[in-house]
PDB file of N, CA and C in Angstrom:
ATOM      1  N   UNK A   1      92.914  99.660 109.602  1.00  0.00           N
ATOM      2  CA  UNK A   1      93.717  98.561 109.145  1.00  0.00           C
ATOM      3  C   UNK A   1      93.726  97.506 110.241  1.00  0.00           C
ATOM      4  N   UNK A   2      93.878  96.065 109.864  1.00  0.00           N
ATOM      5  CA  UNK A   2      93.689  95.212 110.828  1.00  0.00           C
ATOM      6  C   UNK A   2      95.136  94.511 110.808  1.00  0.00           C
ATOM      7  N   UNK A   3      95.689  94.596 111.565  1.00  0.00           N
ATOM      8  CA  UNK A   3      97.437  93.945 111.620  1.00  0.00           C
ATOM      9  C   UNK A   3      97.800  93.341 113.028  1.00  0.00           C
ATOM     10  N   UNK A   4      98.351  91.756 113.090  1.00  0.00           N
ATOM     11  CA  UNK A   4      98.577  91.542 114.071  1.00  0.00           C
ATOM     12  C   UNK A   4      97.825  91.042 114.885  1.00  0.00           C
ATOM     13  N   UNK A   5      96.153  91.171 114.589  1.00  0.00           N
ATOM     14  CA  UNK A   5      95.124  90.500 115.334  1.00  0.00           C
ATOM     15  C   UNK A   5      94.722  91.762 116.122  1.00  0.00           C
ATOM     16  N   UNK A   6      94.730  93.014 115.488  1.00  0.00           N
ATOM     17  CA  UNK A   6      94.086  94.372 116.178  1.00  0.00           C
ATOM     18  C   UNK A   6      94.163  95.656 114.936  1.00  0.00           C
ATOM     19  N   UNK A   7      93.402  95.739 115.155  1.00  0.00           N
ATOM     20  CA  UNK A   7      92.842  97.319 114.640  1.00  0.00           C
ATOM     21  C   UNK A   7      93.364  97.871 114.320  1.00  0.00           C
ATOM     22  N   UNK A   8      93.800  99.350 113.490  1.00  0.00           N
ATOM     23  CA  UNK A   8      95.038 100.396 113.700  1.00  0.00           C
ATOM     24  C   UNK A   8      94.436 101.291 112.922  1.00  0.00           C
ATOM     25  N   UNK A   9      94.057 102.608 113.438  1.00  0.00           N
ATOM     26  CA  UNK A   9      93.470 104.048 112.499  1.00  0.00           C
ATOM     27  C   UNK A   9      94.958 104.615 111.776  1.00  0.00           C
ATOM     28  N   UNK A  10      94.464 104.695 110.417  1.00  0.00           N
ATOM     29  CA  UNK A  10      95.833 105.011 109.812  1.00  0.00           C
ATOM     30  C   UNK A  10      95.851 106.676 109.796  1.00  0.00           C
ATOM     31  N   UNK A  11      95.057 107.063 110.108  1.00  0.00           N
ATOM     32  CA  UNK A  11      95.153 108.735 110.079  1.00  0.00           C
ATOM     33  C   UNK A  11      93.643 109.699 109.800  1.00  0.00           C
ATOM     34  N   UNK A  12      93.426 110.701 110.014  1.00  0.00           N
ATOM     35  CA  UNK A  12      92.431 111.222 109.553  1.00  0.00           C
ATOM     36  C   UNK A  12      92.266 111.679 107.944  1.00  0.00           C
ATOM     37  N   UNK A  13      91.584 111.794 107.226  1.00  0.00           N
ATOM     38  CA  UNK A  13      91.553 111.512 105.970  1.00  0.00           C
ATOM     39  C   UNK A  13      90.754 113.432 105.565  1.00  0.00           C
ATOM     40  N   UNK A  14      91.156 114.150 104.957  1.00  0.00           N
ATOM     41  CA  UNK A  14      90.690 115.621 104.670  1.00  0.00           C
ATOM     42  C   UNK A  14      90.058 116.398 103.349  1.00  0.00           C
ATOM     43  N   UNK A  15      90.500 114.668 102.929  1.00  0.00           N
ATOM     44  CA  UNK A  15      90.012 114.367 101.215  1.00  0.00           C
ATOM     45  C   UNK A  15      90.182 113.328 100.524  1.00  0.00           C
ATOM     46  N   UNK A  16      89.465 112.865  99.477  1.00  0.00           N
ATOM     47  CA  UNK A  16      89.647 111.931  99.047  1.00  0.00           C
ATOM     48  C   UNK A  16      90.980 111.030  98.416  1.00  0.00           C
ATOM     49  N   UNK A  17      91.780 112.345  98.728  1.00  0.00           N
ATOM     50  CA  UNK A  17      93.666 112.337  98.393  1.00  0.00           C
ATOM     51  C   UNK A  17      94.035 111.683  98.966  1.00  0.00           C
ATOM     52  N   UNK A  18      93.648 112.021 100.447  1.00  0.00           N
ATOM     53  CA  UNK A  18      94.117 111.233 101.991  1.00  0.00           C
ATOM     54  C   UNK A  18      94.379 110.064 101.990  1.00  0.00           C
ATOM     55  N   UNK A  19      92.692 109.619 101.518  1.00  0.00           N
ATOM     56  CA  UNK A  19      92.324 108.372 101.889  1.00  0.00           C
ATOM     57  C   UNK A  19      92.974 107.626 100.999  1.00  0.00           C
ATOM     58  N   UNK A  20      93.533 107.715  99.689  1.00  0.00           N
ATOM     59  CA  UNK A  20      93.968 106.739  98.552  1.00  0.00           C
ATOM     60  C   UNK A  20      95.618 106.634  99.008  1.00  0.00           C
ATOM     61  N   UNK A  21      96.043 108.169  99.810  1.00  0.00           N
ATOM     62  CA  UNK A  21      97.603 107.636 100.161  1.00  0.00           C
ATOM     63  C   UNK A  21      97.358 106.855 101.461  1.00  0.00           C
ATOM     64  N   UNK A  22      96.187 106.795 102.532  1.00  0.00           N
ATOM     65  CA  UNK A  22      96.482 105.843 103.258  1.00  0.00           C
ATOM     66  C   UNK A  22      96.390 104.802 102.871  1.00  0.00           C
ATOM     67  N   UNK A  23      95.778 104.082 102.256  1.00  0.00           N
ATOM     68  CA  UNK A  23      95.501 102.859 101.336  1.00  0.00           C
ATOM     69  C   UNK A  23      96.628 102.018 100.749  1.00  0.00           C
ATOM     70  N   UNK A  24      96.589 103.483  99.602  1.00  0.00           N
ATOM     71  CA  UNK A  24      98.339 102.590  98.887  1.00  0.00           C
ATOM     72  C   UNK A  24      99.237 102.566 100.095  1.00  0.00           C
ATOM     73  N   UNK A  25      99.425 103.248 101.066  1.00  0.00           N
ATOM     74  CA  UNK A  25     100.615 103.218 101.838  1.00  0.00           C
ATOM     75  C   UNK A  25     100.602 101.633 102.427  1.00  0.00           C
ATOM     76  N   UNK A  26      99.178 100.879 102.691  1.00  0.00           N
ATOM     77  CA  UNK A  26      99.390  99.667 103.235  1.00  0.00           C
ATOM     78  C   UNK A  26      99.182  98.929 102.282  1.00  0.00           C
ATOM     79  N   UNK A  27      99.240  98.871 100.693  1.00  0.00           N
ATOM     80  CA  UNK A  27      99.278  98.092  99.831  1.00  0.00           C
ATOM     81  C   UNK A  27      98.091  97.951  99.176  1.00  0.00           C
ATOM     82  N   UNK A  28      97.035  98.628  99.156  1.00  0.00           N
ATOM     83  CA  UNK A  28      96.150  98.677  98.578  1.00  0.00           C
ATOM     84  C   UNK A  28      96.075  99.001  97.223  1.00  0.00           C
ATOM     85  N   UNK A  29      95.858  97.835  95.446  1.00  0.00           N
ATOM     86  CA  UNK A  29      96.823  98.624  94.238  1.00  0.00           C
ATOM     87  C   UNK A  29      95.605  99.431  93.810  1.00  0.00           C
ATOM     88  N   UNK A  30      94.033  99.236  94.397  1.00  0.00           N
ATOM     89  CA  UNK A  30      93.262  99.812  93.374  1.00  0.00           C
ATOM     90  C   UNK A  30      92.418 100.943  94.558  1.00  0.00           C
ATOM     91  N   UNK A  31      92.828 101.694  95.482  1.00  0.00           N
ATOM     92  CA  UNK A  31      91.655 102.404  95.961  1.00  0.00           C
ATOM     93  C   UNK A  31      90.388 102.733  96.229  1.00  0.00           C
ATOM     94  N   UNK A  32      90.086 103.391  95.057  1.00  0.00           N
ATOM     95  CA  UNK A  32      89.103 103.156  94.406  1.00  0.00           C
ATOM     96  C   UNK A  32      87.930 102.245  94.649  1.00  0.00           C
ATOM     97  N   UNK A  33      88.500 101.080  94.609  1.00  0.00           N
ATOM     98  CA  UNK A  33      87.595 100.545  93.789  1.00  0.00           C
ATOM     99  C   UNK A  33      87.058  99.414  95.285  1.00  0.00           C
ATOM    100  N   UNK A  34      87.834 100.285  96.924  1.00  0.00           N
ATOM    101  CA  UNK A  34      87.024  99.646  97.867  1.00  0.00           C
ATOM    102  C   UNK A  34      86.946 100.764  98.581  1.00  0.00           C
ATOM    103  N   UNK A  35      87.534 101.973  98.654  1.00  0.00           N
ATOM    104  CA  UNK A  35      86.895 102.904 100.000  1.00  0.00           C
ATOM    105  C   UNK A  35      85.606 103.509 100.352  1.00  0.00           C
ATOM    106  N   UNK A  36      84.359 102.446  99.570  1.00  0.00           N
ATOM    107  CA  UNK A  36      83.199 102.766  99.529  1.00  0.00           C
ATOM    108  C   UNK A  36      82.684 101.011 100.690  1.00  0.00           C
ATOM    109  N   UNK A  37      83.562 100.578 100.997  1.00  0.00           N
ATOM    110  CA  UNK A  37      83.155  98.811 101.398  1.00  0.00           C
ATOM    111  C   UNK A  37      83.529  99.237 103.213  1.00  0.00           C
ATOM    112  N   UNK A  38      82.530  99.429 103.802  1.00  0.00           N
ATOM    113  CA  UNK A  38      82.621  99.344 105.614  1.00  0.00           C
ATOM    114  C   UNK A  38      83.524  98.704 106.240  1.00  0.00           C
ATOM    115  N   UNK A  39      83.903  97.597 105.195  1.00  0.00           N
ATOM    116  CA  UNK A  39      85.054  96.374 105.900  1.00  0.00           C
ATOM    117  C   UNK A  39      86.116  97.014 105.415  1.00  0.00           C
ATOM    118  N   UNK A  40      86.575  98.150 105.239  1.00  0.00           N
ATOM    119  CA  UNK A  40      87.890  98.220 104.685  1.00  0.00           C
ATOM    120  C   UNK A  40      87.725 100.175 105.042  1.00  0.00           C
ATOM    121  N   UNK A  41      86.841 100.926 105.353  1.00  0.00           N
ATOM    122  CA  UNK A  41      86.727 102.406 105.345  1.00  0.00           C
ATOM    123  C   UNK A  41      85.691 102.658 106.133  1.00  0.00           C
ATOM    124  N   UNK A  42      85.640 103.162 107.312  1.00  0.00           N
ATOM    125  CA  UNK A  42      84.983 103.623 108.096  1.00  0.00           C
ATOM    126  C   UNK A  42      84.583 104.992 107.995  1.00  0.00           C
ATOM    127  N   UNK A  43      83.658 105.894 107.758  1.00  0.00           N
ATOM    128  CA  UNK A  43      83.243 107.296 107.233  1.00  0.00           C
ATOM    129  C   UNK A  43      82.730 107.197 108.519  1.00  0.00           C
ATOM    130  N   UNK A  44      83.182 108.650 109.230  1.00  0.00           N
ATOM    131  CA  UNK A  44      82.860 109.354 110.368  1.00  0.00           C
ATOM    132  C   UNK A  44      82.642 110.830 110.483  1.00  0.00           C
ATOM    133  N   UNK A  45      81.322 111.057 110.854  1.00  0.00           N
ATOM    134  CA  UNK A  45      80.913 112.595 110.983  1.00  0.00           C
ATOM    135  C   UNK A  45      80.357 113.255 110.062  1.00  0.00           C
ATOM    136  N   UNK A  46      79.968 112.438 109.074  1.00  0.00           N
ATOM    137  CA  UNK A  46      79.460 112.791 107.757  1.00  0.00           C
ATOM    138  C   UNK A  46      79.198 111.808 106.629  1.00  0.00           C
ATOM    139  N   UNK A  47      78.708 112.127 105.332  1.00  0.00           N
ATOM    140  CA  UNK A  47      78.847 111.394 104.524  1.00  0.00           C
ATOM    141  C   UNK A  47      79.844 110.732 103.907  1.00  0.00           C
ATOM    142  N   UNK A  48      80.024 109.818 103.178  1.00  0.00           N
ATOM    143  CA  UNK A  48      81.726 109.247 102.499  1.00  0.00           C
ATOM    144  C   UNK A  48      81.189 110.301 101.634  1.00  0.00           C
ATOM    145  N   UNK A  49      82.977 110.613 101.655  1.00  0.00           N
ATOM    146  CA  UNK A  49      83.552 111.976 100.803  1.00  0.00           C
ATOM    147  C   UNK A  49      83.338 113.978 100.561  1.00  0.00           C
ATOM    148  N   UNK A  50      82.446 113.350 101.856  1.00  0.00           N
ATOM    149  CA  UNK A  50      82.167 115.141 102.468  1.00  0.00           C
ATOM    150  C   UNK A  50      83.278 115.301 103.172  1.00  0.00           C
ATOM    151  N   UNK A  51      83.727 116.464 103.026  1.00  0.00           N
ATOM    152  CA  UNK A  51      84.957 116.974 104.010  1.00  0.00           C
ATOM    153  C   UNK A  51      84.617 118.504 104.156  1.00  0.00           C
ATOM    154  N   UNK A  52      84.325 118.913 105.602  1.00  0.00           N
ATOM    155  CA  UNK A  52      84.181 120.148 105.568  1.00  0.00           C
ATOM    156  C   UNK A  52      85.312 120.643 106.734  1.00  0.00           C
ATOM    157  N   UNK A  53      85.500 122.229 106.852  1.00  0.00           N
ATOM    158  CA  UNK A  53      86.651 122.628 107.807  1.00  0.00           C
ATOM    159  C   UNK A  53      85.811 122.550 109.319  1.00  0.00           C
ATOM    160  N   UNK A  54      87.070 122.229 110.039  1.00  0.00           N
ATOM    161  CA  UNK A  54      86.085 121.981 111.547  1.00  0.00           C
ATOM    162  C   UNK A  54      86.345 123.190 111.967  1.00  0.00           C
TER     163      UNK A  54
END
């Protein structure tokens, strides 16, 4: 999230559940329909929407 003129990781994400309550939590109404867009979801350590146990 970008707030304030800086950055902010809203949490680690463990499923695709995660990621839609971090989203709506900062006002996001459709999910969906951007956590596939780089400017808005950063996927780390894997593919978007692989989640495996570490």
């Amino acid at each position: 999230m970008h707030s304030g003129g800086r950055d902010e990781i809203l949490g680690t994400a463990y499923s695709d559940h995660d990621l839609v309550v971090f989203l709506e939590g900062v006002g996001v109404a459709e999910p969906e329909a951007i956590w596939d867009a780089p400017q808005w979801v950063e996927w780390r350590g894997g593919q978007a929407h692989e989640f495996h146990a570490a």
